[in-house]
C-alpha atoms as a PDB file:
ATOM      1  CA  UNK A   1     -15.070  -2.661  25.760  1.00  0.00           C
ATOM      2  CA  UNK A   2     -15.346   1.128  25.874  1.00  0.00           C
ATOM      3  CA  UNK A   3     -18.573   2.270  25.370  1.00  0.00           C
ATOM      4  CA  UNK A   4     -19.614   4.215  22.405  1.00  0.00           C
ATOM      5  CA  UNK A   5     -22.106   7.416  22.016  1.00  0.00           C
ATOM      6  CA  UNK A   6     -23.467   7.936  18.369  1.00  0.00           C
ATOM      7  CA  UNK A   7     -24.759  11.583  17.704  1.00  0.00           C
ATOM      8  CA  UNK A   8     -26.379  12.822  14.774  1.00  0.00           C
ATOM      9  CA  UNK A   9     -23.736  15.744  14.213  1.00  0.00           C
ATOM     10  CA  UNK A  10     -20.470  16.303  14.572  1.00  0.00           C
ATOM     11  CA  UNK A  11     -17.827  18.898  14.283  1.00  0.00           C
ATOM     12  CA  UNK A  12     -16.400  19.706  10.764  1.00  0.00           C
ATOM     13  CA  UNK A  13     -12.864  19.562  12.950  1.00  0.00           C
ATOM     14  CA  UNK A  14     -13.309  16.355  14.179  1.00  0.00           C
ATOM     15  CA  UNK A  15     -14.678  14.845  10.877  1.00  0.00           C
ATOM     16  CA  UNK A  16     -12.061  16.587   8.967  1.00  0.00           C
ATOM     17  CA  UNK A  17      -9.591  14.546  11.560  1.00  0.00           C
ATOM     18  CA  UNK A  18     -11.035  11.443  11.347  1.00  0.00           C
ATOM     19  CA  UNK A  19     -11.072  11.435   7.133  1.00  0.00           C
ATOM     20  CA  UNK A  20      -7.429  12.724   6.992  1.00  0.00           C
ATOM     21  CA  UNK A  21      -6.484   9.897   9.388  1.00  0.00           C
ATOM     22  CA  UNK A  22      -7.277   6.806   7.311  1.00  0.00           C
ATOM     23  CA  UNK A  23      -5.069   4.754   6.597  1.00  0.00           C
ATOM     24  CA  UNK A  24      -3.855   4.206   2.211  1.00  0.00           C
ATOM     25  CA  UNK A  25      -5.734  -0.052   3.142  1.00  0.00           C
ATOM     26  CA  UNK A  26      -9.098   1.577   4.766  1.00  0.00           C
ATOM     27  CA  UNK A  27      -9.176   4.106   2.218  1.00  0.00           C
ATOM     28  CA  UNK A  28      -8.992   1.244  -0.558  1.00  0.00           C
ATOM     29  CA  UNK A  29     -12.072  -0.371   1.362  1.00  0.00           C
ATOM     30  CA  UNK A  30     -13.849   3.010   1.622  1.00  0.00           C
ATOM     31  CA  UNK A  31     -13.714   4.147  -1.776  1.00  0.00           C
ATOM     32  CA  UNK A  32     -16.785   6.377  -1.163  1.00  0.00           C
ATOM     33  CA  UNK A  33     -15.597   9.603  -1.070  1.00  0.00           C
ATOM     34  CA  UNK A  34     -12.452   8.632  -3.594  1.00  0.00           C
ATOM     35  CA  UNK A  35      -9.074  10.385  -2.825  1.00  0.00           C
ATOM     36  CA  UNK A  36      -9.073  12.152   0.479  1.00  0.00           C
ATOM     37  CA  UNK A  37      -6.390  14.550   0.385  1.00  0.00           C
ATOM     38  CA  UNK A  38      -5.368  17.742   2.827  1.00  0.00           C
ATOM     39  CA  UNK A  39      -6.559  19.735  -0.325  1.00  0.00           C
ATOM     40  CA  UNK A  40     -10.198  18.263  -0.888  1.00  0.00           C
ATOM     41  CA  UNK A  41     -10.961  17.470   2.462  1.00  0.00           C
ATOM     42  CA  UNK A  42     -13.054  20.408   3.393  1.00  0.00           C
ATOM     43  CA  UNK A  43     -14.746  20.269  -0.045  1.00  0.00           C
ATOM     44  CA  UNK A  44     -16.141  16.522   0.508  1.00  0.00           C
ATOM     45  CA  UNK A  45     -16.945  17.446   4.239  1.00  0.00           C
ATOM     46  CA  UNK A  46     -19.502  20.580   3.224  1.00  0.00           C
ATOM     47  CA  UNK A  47     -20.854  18.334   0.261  1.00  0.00           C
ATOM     48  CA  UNK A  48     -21.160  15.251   2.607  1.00  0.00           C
ATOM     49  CA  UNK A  49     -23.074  16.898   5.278  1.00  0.00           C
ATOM     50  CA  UNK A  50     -25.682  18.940   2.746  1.00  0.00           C
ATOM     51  CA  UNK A  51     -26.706  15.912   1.677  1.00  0.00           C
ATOM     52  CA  UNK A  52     -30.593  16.116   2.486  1.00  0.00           C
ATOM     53  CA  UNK A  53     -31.055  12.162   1.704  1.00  0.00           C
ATOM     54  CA  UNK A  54     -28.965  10.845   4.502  1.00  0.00           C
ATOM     55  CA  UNK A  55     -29.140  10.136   7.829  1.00  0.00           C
ATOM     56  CA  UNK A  56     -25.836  10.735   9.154  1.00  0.00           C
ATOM     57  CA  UNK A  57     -24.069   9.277  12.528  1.00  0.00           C
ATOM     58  CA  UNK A  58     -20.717  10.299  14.240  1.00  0.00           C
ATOM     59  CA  UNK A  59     -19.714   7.843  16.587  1.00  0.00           C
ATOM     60  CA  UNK A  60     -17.781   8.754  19.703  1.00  0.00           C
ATOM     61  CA  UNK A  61     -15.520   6.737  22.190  1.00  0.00           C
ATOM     62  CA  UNK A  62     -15.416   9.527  25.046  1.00  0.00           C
ATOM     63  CA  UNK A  63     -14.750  12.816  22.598  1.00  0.00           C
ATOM     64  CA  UNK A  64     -13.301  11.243  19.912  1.00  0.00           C
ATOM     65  CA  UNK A  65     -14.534  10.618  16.910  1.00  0.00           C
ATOM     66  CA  UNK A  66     -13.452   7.077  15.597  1.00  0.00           C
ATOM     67  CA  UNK A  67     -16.337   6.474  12.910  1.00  0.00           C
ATOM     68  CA  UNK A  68     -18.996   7.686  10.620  1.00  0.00           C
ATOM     69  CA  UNK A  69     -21.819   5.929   9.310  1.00  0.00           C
ATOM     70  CA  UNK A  70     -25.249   6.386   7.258  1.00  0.00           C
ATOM     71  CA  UNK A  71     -28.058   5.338   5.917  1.00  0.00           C
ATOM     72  CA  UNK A  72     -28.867   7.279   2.095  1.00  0.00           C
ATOM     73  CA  UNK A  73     -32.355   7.020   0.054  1.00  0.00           C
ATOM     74  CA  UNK A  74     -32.766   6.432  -3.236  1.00  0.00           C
ATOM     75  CA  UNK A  75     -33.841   9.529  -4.799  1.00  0.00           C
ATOM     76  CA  UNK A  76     -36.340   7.153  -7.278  1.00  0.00           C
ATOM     77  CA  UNK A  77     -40.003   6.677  -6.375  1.00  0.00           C
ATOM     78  CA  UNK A  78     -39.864   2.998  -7.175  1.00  0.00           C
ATOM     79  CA  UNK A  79     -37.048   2.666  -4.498  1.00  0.00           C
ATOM     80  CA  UNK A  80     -37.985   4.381  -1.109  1.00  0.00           C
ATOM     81  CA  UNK A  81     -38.331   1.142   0.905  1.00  0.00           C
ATOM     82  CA  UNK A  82     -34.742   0.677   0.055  1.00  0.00           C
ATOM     83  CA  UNK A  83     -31.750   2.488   1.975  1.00  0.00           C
ATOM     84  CA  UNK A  84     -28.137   2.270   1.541  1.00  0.00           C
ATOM     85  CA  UNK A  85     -25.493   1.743   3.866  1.00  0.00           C
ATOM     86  CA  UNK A  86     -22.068   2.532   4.676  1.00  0.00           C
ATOM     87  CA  UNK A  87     -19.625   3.008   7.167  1.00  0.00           C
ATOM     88  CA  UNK A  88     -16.115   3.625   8.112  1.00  0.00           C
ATOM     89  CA  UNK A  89     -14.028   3.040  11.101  1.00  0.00           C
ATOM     90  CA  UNK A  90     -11.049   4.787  11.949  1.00  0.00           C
ATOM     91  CA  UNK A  91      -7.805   2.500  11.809  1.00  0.00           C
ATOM     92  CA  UNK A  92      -7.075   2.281  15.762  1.00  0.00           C
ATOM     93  CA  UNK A  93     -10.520   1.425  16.610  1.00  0.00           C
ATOM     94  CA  UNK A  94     -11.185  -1.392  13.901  1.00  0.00           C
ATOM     95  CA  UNK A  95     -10.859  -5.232  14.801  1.00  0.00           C
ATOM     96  CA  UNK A  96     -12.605  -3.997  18.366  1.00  0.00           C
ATOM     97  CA  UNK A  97     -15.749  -4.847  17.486  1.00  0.00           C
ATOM     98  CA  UNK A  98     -17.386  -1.822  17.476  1.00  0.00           C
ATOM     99  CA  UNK A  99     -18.472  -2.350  13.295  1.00  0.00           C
ATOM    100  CA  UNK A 100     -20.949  -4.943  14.502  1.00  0.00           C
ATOM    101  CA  UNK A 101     -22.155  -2.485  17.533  1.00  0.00           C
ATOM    102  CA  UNK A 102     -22.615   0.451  14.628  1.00  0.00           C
ATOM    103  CA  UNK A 103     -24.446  -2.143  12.139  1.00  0.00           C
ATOM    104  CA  UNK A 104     -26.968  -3.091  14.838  1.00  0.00           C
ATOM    105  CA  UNK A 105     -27.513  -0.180  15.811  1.00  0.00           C
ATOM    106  CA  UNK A 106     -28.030   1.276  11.919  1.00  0.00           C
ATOM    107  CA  UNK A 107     -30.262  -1.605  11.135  1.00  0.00           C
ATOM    108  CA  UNK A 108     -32.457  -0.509  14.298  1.00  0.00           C
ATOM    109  CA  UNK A 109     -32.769   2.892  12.690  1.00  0.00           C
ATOM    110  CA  UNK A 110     -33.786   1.628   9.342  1.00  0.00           C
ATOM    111  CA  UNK A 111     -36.643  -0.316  10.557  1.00  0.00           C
ATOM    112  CA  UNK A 112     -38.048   1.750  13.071  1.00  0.00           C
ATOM    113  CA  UNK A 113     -37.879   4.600   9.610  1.00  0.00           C
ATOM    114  CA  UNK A 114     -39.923   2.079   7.825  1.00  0.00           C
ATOM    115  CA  UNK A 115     -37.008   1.064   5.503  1.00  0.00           C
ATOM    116  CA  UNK A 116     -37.915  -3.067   3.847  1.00  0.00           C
ATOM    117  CA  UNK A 117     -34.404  -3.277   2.752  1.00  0.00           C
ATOM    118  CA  UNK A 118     -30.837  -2.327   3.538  1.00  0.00           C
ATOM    119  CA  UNK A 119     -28.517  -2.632   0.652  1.00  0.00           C
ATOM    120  CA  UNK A 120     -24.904  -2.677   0.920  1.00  0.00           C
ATOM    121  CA  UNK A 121     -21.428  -3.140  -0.996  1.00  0.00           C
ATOM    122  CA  UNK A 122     -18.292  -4.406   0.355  1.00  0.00           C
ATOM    123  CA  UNK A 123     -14.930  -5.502  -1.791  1.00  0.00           C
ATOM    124  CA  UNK A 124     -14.881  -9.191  -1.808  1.00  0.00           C
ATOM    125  CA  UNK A 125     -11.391  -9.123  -0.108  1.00  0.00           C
ATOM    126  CA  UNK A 126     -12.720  -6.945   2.948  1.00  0.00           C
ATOM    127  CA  UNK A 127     -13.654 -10.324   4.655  1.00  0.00           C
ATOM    128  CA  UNK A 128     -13.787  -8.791   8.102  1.00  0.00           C
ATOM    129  CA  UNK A 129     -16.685  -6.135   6.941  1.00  0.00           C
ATOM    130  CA  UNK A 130     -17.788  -9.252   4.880  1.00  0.00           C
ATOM    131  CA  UNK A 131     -18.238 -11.286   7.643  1.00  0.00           C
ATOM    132  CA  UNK A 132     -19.422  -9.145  10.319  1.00  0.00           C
ATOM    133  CA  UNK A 133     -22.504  -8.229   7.263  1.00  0.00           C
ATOM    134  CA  UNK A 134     -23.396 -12.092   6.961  1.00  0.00           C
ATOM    135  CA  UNK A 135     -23.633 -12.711  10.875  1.00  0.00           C
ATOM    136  CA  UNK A 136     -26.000  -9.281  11.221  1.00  0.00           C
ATOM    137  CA  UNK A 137     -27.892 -11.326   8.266  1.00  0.00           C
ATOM    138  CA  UNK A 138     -27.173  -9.726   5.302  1.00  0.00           C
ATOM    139  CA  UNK A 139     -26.992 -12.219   2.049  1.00  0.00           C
ATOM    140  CA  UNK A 140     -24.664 -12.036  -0.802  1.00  0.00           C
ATOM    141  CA  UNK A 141     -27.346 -10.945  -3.466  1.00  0.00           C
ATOM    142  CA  UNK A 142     -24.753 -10.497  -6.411  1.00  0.00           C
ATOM    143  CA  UNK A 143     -21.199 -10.577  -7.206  1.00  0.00           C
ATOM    144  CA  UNK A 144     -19.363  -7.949  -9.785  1.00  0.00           C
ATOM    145  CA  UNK A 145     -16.422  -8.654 -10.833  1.00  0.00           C
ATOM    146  CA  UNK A 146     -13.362  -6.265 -11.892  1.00  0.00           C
ATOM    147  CA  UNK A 147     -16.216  -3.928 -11.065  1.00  0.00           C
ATOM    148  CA  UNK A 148     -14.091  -1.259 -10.082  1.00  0.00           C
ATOM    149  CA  UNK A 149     -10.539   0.211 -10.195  1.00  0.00           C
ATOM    150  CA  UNK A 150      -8.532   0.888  -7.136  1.00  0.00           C
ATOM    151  CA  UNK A 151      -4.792   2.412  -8.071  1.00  0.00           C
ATOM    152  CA  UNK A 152      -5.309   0.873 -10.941  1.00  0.00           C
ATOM    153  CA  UNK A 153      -5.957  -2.322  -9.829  1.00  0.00           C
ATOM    154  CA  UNK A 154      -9.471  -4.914 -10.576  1.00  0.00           C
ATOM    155  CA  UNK A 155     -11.779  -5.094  -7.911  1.00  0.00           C
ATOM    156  CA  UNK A 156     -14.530  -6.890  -7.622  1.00  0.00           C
ATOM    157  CA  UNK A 157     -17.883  -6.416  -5.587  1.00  0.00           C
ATOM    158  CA  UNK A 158     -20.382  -7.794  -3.523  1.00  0.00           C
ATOM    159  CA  UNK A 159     -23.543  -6.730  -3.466  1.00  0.00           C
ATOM    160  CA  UNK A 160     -25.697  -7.642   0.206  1.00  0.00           C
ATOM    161  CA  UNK A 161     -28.850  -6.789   1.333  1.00  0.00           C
ATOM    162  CA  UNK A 162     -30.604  -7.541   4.622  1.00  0.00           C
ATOM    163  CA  UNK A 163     -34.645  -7.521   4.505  1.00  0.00           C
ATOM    164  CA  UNK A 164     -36.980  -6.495   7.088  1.00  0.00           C
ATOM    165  CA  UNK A 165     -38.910  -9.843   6.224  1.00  0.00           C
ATOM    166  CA  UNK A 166     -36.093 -12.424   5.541  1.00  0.00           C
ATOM    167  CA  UNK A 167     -37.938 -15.327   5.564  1.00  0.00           C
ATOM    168  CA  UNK A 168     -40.574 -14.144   2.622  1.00  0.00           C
ATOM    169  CA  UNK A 169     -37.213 -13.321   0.363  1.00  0.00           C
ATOM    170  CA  UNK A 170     -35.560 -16.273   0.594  1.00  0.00           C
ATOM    171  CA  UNK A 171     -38.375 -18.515  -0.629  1.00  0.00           C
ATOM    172  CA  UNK A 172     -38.968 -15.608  -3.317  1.00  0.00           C
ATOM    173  CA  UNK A 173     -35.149 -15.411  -4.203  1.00  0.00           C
ATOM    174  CA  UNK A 174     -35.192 -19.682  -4.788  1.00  0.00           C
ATOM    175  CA  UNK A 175     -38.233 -19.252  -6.605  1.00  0.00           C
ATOM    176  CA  UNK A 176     -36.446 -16.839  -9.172  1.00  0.00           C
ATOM    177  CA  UNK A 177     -33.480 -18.713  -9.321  1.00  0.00           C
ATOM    178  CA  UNK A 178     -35.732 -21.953 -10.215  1.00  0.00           C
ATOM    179  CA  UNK A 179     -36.953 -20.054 -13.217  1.00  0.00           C
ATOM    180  CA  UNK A 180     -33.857 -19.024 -14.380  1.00  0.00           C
ATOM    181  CA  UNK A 181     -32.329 -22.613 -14.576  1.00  0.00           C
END
């Protein structure tokens, strides 16, 4: 497998590149920056990277650019043990398994920055991303459905998270359960 370098920054070209190469199906599972077009590129790329709440990673096989991940705080009080994920891999390089590589390497970063929790979303039908979540340990904590639209069309979401203390939250999440039966 070739080996990957993630950086911290990244050239506005390359990113720029890497968005406008995505295919109509990744797009559909990336729906975080909506439409990416040749005319609002630039425009999500200057918003995306002023972001002051994220911690941002480019990842690199030799000098290309083939994904970009982060990690995002809540901006609430009550929330700053929790981060949010996401990531997206451009089309060539997916199936290689270089998601997993990124996620472990992500879920490094949120623990050693004192992160409890990791909280994610996938569409149910992404069963690859859904998959590779579940065997980094990351539990199906709720299921949306029709939650959101994509070209018009219902989709529904699951919500995962992955704890620093797993064992603790699955005795608390049974207990909850219990009470609500």
């Amino acid at each position: 497998m070739n080996k990957i370098r993630i950086s911290t920054n990244c050239e506005k070209k390359d990113f720029q590149k890497l968005l406008l190469g995505l295919s109509k199906k990744t797009l559909e599972d990336f729906t975080y920056f909506e439409n990416i077009t040749k005319n609002n590129v630039k425009k999500i790329i200057v918003s995306e990277l002023k972001e002051q709440k994220k911690l941002r990673f480019f990842i690199f096989i030799d000098n290309e650019l083939i994904a970009y991940s982060f990690l995002a705080k809540f901006p609430r009080k009550t929330k700053t043990h929790v981060c949010t994920y996401g990531i997206v891999i451009g089309d060539k390089w997916q199936g290689k398994g270089f998601g997993y590589e990124i996620c472990k390497h992500m879920i490094n970063v949120a623990w050693k920055k004192k992160f409890e929790k990791i909280w994610l979303t996938a569409y149910y039908d992404n069963k690859s991303a859904v998959k590779i979540y579940q065997k980094l340990g990351f539990e199906i904590e709720g299921i949306f459905i029709n939650e959101e639209k994509i070209c018009g069309k219902p989709r529904h979401v699951v919500s995962m998270g992955l704890f620093r203390n797993n064992k603790t939250i699955k005795k608390t999440r049974q207990k909850i359960l219990d009470t609500l039966n």
